[in-house]
PDB file of N, CA and C in Angstrom:
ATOM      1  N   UNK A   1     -20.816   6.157   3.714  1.00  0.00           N
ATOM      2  CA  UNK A   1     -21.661   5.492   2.756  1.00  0.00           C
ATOM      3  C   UNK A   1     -22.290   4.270   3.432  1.00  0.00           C
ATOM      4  N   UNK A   2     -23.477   4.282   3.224  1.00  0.00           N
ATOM      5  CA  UNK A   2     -23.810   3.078   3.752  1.00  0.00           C
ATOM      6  C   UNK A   2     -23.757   2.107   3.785  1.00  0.00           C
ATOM      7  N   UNK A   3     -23.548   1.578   2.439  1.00  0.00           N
ATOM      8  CA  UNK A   3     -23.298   0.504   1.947  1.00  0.00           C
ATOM      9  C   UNK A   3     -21.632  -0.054   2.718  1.00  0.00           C
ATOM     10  N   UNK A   4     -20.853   0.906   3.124  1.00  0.00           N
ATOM     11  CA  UNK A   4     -19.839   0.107   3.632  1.00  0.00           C
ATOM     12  C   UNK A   4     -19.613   0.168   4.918  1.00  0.00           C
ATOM     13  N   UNK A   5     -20.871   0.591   5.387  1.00  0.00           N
ATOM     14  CA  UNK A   5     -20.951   0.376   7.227  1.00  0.00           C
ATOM     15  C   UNK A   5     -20.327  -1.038   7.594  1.00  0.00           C
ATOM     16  N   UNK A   6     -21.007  -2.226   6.960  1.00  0.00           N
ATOM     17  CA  UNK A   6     -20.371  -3.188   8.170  1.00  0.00           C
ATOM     18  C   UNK A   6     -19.086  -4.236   7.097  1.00  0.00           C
ATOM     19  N   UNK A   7     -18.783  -3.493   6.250  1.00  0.00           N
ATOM     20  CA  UNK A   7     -18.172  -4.122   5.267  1.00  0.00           C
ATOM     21  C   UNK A   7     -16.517  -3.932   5.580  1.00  0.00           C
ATOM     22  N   UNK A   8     -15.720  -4.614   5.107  1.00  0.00           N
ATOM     23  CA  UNK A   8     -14.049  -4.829   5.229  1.00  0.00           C
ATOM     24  C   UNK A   8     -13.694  -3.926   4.357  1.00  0.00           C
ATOM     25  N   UNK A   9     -14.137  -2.619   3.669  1.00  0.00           N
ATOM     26  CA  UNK A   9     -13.410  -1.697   2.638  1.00  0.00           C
ATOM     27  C   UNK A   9     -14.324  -0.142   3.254  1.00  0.00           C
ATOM     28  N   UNK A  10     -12.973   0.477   2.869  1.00  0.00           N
ATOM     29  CA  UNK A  10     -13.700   2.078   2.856  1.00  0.00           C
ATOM     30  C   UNK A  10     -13.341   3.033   2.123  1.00  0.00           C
ATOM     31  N   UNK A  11     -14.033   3.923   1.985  1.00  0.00           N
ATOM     32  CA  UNK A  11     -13.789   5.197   0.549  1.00  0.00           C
ATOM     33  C   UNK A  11     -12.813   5.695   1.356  1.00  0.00           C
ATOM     34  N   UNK A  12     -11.583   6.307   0.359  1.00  0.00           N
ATOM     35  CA  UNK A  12     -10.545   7.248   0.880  1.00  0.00           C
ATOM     36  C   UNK A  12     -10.052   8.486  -0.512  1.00  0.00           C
ATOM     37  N   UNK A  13     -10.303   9.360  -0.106  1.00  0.00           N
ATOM     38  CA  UNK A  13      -9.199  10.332  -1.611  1.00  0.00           C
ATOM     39  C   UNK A  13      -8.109  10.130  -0.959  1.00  0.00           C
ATOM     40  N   UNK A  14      -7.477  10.139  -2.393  1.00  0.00           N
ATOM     41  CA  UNK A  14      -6.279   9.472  -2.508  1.00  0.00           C
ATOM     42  C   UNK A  14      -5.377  10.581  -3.794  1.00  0.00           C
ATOM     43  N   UNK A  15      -4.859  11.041  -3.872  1.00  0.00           N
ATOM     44  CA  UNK A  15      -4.084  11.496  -5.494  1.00  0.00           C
ATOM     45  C   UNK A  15      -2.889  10.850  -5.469  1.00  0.00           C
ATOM     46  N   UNK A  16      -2.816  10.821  -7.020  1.00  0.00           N
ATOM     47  CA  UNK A  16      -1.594   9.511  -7.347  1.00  0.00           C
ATOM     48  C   UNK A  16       0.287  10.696  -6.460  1.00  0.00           C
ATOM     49  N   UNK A  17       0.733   9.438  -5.930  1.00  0.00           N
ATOM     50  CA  UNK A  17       2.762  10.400  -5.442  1.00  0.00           C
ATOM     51  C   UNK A  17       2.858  11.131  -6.768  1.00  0.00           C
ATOM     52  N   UNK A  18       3.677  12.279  -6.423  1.00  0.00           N
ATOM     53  CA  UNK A  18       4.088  13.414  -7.361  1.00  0.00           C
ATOM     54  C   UNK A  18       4.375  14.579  -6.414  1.00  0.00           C
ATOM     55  N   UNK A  19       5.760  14.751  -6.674  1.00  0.00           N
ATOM     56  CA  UNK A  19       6.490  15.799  -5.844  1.00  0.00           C
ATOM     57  C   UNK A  19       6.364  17.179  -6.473  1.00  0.00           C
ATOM     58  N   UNK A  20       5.690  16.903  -7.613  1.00  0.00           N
ATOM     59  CA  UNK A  20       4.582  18.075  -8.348  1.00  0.00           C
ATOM     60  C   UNK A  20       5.781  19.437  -8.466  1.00  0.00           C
ATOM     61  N   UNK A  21       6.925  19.124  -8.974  1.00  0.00           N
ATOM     62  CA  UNK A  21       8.089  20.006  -9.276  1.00  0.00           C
ATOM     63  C   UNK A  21       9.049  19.392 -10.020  1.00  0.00           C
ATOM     64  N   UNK A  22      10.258  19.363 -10.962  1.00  0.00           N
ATOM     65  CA  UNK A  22      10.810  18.682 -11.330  1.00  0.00           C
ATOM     66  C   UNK A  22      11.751  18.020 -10.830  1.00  0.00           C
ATOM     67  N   UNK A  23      12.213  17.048 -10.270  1.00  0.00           N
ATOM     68  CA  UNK A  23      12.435  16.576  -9.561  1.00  0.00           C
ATOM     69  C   UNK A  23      14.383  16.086  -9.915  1.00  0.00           C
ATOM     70  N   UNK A  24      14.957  16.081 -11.227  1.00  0.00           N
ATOM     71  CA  UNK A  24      15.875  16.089 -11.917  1.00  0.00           C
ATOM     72  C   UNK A  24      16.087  17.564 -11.528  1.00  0.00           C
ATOM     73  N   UNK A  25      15.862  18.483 -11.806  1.00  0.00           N
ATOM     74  CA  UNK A  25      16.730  19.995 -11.655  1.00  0.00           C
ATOM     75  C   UNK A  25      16.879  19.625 -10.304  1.00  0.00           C
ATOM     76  N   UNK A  26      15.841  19.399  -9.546  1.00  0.00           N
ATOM     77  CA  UNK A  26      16.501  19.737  -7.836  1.00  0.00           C
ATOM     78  C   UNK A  26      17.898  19.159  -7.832  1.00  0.00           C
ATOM     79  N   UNK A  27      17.665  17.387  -8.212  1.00  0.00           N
ATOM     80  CA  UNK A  27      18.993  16.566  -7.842  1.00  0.00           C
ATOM     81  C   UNK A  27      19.981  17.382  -8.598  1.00  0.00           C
ATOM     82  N   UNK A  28      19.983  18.122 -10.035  1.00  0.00           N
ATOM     83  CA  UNK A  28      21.393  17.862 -10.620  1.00  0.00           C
ATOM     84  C   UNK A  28      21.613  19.452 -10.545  1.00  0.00           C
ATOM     85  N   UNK A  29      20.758  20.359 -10.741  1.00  0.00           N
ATOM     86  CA  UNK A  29      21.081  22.160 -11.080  1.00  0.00           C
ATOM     87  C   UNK A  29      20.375  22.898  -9.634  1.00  0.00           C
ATOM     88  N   UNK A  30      19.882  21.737  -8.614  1.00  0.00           N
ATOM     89  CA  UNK A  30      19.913  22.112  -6.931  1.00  0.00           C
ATOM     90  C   UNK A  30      19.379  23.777  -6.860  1.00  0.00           C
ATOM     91  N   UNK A  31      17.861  23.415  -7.948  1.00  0.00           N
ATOM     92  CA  UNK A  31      17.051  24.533  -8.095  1.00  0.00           C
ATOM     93  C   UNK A  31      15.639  24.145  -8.076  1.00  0.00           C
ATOM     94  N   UNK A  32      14.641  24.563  -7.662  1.00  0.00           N
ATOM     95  CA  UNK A  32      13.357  23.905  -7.567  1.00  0.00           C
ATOM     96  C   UNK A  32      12.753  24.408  -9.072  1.00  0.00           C
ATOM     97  N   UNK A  33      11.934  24.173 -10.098  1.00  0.00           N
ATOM     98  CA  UNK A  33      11.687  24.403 -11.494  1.00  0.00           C
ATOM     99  C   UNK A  33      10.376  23.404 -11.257  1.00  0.00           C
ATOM    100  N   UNK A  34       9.433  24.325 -12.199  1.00  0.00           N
ATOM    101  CA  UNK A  34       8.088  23.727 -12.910  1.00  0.00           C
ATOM    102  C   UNK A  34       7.352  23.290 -11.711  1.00  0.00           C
ATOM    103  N   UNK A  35       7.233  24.115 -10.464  1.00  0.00           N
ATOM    104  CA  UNK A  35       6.555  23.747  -9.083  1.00  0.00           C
ATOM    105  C   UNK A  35       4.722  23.714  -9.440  1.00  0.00           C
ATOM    106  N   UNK A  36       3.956  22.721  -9.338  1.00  0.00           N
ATOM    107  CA  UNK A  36       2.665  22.852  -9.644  1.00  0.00           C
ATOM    108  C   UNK A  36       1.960  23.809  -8.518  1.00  0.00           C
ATOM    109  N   UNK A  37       1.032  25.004  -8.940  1.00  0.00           N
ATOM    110  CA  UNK A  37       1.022  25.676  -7.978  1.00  0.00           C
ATOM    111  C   UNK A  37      -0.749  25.437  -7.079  1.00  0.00           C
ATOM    112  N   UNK A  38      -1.001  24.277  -7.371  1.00  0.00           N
ATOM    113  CA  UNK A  38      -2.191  23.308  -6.799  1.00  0.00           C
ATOM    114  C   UNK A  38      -1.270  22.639  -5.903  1.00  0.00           C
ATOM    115  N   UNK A  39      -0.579  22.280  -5.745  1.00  0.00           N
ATOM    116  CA  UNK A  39       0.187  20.947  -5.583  1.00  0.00           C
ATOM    117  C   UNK A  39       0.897  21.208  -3.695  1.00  0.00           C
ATOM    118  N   UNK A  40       0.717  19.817  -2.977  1.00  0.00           N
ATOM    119  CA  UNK A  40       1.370  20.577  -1.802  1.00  0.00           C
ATOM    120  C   UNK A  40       2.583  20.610  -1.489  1.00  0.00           C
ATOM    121  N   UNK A  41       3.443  20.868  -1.950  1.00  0.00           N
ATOM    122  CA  UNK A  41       5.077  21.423  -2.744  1.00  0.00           C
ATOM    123  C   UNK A  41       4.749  22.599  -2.152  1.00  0.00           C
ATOM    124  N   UNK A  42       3.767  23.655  -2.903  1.00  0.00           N
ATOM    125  CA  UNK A  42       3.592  24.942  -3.071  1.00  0.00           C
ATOM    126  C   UNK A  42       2.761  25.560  -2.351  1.00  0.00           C
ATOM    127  N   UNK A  43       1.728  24.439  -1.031  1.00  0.00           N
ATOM    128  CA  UNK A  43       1.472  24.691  -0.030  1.00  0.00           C
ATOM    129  C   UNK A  43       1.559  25.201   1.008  1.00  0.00           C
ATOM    130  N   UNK A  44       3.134  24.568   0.994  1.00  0.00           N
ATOM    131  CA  UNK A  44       4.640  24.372   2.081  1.00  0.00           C
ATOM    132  C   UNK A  44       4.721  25.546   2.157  1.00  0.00           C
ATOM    133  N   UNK A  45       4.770  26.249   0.698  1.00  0.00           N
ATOM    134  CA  UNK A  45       5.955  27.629   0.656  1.00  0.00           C
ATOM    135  C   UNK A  45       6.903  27.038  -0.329  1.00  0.00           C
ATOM    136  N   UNK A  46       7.262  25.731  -1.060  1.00  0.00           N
ATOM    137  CA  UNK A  46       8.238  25.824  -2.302  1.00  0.00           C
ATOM    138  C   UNK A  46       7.648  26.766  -3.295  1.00  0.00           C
ATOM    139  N   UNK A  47       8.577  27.184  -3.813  1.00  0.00           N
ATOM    140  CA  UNK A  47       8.775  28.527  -4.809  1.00  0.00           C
ATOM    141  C   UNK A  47       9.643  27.890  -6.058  1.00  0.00           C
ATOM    142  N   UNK A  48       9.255  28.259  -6.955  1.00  0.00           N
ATOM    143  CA  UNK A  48      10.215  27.864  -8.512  1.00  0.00           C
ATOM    144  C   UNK A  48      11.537  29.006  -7.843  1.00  0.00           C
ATOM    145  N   UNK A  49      12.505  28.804  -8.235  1.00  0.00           N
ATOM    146  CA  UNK A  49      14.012  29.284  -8.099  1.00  0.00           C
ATOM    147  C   UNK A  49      14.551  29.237  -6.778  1.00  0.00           C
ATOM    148  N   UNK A  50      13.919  28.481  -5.962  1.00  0.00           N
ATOM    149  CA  UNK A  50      14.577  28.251  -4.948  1.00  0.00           C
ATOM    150  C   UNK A  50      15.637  27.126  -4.753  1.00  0.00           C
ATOM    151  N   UNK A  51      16.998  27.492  -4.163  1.00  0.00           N
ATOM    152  CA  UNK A  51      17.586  26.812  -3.975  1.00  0.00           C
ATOM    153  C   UNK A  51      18.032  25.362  -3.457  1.00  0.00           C
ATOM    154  N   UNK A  52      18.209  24.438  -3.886  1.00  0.00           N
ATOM    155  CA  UNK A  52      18.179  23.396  -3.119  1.00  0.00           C
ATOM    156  C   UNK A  52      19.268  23.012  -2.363  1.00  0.00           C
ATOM    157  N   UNK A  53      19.763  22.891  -1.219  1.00  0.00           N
ATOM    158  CA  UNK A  53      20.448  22.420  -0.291  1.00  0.00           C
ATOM    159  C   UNK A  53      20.784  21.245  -0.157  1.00  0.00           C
ATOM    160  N   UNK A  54      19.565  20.559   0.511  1.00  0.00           N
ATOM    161  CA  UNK A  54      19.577  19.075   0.730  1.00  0.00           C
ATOM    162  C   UNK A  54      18.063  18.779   0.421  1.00  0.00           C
ATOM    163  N   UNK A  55      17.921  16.985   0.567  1.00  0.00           N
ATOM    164  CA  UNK A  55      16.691  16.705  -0.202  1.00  0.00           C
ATOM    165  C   UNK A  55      16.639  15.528   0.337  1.00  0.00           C
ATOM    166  N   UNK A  56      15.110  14.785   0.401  1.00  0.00           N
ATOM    167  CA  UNK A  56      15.314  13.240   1.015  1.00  0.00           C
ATOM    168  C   UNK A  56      13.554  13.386   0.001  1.00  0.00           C
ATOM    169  N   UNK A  57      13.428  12.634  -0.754  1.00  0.00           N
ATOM    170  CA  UNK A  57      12.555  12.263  -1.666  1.00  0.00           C
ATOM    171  C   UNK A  57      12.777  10.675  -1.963  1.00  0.00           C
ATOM    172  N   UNK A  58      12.113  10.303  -0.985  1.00  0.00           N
ATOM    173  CA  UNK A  58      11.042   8.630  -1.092  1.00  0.00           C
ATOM    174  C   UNK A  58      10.794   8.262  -2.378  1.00  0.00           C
ATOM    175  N   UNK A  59      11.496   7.329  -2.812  1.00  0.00           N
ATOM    176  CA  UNK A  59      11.154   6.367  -3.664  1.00  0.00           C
ATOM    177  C   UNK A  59      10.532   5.521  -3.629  1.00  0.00           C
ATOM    178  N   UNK A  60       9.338   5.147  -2.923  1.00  0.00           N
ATOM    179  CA  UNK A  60       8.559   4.079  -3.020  1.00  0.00           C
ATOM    180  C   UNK A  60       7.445   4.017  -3.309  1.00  0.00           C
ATOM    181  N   UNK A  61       6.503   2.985  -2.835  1.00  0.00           N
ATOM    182  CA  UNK A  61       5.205   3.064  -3.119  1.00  0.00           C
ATOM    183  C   UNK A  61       4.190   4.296  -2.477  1.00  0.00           C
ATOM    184  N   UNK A  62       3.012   4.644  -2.903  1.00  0.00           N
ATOM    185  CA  UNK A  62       2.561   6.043  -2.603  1.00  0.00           C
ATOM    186  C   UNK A  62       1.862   5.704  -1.436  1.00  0.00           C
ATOM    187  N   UNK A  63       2.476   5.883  -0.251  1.00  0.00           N
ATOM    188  CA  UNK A  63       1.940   5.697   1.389  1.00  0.00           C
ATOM    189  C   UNK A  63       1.534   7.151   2.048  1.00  0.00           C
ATOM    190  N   UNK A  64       0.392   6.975   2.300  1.00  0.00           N
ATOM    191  CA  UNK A  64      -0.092   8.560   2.895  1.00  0.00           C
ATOM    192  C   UNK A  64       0.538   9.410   3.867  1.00  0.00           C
ATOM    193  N   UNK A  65       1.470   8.552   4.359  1.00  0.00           N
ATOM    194  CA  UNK A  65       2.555   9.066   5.860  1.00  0.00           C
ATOM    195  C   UNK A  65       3.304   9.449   5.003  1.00  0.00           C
ATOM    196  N   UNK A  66       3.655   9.431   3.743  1.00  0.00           N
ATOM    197  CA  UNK A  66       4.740   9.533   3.020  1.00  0.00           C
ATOM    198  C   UNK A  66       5.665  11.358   3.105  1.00  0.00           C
ATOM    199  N   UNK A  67       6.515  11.684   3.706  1.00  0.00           N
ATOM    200  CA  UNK A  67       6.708  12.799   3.658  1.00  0.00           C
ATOM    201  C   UNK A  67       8.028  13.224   2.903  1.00  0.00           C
ATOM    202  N   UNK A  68       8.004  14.136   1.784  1.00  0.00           N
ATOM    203  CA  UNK A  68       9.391  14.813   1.260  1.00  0.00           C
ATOM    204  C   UNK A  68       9.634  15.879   2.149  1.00  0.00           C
ATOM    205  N   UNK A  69      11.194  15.657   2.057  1.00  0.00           N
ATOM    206  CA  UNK A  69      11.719  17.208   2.982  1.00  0.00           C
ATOM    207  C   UNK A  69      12.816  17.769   2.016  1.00  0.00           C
ATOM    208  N   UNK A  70      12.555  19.293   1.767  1.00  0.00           N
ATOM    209  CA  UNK A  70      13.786  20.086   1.052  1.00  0.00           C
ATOM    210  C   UNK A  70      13.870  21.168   1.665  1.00  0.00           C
ATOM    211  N   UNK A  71      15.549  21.195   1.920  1.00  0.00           N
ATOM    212  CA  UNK A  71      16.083  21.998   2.411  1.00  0.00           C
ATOM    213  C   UNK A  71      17.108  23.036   1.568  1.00  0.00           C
ATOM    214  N   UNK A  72      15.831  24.437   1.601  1.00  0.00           N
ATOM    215  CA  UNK A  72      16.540  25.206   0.711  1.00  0.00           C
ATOM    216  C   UNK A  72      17.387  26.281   1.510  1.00  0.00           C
ATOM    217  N   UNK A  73      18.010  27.423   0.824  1.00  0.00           N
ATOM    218  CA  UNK A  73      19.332  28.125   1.344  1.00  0.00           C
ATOM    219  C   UNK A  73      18.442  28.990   2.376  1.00  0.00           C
ATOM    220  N   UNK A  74      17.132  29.184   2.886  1.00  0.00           N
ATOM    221  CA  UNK A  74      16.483  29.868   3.921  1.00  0.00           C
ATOM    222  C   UNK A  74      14.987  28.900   4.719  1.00  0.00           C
ATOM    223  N   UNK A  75      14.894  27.921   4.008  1.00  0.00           N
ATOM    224  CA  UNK A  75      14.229  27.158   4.959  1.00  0.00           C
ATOM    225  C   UNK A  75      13.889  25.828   4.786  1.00  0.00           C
ATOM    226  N   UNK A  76      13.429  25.189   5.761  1.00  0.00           N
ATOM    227  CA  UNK A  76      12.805  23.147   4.981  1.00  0.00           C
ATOM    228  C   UNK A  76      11.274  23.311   5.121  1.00  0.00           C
ATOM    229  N   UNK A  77      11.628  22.632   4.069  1.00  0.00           N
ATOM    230  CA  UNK A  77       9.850  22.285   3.654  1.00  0.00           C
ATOM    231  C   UNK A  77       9.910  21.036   3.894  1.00  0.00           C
ATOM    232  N   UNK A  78       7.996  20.674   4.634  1.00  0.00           N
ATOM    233  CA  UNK A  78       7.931  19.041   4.699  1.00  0.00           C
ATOM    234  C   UNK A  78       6.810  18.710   4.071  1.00  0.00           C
ATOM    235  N   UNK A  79       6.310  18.074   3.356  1.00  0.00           N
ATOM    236  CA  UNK A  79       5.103  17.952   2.371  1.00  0.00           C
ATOM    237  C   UNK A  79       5.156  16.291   2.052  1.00  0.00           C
ATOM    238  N   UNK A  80       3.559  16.030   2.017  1.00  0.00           N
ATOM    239  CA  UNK A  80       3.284  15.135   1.405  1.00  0.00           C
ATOM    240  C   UNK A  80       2.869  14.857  -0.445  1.00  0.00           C
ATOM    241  N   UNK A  81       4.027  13.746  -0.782  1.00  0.00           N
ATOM    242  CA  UNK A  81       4.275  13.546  -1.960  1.00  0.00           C
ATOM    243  C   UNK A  81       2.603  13.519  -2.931  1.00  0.00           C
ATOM    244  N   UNK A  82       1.361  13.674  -3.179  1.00  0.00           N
ATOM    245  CA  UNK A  82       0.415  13.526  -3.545  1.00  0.00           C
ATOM    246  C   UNK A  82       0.031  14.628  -3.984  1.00  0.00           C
ATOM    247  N   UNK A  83      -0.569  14.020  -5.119  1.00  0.00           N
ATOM    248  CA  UNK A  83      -0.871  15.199  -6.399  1.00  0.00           C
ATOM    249  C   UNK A  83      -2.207  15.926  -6.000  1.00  0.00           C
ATOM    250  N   UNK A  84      -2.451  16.889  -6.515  1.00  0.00           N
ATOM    251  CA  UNK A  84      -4.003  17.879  -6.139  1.00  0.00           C
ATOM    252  C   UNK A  84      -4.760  16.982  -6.595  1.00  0.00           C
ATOM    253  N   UNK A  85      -4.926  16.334  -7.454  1.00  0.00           N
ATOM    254  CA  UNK A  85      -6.042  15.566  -8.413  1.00  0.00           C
ATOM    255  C   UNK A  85      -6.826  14.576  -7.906  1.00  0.00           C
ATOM    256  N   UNK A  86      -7.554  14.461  -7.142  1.00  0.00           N
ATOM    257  CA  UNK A  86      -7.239  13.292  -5.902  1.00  0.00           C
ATOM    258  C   UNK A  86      -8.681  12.538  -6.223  1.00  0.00           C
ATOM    259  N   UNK A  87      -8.676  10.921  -6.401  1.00  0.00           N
ATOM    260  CA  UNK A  87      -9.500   9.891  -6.731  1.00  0.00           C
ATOM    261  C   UNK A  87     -10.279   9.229  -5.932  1.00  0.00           C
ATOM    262  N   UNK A  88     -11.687   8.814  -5.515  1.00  0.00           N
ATOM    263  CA  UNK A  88     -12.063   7.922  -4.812  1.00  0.00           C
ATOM    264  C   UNK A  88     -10.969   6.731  -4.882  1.00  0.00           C
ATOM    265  N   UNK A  89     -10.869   5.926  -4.011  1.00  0.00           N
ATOM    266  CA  UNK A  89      -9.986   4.739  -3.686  1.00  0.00           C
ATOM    267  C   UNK A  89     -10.831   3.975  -2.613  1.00  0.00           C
ATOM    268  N   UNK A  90     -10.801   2.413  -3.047  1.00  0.00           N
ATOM    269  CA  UNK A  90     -11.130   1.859  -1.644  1.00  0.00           C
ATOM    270  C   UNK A  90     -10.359   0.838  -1.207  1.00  0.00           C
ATOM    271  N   UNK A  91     -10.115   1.382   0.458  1.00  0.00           N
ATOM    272  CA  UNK A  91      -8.805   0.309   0.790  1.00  0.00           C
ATOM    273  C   UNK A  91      -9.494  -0.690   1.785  1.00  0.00           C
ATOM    274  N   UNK A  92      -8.860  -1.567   2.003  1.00  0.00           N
ATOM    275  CA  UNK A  92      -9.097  -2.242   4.167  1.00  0.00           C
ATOM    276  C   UNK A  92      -9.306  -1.185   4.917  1.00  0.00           C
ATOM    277  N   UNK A  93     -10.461  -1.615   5.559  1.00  0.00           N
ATOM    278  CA  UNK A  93     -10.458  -0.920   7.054  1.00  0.00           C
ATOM    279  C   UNK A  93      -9.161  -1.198   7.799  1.00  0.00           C
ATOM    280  N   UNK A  94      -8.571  -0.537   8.576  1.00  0.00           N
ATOM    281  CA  UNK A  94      -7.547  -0.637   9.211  1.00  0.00           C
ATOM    282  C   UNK A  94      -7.340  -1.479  10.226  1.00  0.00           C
ATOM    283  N   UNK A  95      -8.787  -1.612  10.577  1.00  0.00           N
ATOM    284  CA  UNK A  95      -8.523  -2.552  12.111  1.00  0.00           C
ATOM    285  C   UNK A  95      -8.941  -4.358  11.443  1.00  0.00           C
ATOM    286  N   UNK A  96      -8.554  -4.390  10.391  1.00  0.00           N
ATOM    287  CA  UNK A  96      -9.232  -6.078   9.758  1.00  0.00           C
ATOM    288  C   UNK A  96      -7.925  -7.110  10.557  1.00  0.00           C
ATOM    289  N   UNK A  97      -8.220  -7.998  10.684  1.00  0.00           N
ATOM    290  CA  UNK A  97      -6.917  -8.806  11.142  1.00  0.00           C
ATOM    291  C   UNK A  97      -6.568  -9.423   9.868  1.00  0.00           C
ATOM    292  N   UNK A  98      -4.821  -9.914   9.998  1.00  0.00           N
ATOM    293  CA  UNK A  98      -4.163 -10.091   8.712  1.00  0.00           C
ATOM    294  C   UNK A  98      -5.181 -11.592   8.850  1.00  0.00           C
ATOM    295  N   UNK A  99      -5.944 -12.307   9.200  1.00  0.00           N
ATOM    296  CA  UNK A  99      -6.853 -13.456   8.338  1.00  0.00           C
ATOM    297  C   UNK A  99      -7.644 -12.890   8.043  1.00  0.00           C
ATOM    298  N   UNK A 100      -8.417 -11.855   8.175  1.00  0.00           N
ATOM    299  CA  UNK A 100      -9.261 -11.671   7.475  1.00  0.00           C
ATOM    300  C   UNK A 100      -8.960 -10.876   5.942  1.00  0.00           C
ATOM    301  N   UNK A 101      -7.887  -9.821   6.153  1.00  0.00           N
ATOM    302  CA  UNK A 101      -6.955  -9.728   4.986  1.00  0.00           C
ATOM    303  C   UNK A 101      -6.727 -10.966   3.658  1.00  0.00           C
ATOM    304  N   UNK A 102      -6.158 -11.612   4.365  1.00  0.00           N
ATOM    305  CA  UNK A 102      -6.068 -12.909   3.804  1.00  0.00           C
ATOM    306  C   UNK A 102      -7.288 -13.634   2.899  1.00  0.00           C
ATOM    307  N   UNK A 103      -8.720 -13.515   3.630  1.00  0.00           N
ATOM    308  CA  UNK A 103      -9.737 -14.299   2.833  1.00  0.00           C
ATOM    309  C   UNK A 103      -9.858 -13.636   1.882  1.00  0.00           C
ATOM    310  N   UNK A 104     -10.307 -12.165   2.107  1.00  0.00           N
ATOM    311  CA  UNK A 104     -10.430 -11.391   1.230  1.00  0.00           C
ATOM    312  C   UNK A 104      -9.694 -11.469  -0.121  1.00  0.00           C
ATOM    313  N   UNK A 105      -8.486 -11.057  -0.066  1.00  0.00           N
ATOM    314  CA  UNK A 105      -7.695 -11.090  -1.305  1.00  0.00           C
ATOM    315  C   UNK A 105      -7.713 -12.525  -1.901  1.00  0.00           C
ATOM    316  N   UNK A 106      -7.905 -13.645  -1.008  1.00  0.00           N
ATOM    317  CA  UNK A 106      -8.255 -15.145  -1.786  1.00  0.00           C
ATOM    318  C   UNK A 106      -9.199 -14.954  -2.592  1.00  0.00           C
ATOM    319  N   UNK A 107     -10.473 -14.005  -2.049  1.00  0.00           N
ATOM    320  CA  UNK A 107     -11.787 -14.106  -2.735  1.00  0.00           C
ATOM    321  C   UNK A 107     -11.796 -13.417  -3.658  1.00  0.00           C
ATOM    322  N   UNK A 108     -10.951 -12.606  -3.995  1.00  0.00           N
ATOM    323  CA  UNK A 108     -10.569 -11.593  -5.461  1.00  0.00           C
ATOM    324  C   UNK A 108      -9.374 -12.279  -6.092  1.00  0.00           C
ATOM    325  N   UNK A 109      -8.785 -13.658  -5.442  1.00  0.00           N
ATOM    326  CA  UNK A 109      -8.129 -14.069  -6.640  1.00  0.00           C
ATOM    327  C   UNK A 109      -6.549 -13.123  -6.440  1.00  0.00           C
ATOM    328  N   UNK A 110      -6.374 -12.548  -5.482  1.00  0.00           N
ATOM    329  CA  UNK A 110      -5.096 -12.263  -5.389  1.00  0.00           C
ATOM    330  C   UNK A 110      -4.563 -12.842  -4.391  1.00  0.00           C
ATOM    331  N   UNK A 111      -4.298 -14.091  -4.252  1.00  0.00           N
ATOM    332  CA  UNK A 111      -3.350 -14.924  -3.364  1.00  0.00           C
ATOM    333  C   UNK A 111      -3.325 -14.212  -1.952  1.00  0.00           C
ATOM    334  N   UNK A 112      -2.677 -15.239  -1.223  1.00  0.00           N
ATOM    335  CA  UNK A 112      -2.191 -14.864  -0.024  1.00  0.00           C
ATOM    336  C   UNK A 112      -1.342 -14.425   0.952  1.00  0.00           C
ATOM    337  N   UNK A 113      -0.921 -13.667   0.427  1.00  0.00           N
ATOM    338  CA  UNK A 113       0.332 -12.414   0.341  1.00  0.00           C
ATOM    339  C   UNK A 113       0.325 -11.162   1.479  1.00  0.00           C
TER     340      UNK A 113
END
């Protein structure tokens, strides 16, 4: 876009974290259930009735590196937590230095953090 050629922000899709399966059956009945079949869960190869083994599902904020891994009774899946639905977003360019970070969010009034 042009408009953000020489500018400190850029367009990114983005869809909101969502492990887009139920995420309670895996932990407690260690069965995969209600797998969205848009969703990249079901990308992987997760399947509704598959067994769950082991599991490492990120609790945090929705970071694009973000990866779930489940390990069912014939294979691991590695997928990123993000829903099909996916939104314009605009973040920092990556290469800004943390002062220039800094003015910025002063100039929107969100402190300097």
């Amino acid at each position: 876009m042009a408009l953000l050629k020489n500018k400190p922000l850029e367009k990114t899709m983005m869809g909101a974290c969502s492990s887009s399966f139920d995420e309670e059956a895996a932990m407690k009945e260690k069965v995969i259930k209600k797998i969205d079949k848009k969703s990249n869960a079901y990308k992987a190869g997760l399947r509704n009735g598959d067994k769950v083994v082991a599991f490492n599902i990120p609790k945090m904020e929705c970071d694009p590196a973000q990866i779930i891994t489940i390990k069912t009774t014939n294979k691991t899946f590695e997928f990123r937590p993000e829903s099909p639905d996916k939104k314009k977003l605009y973040q920092f360019k990556p290469n800004l230095s943390a002062e220039d970070k800094i003015k910025i969010k002063k100039f929107f009034g969100a402190g300097s953090e």
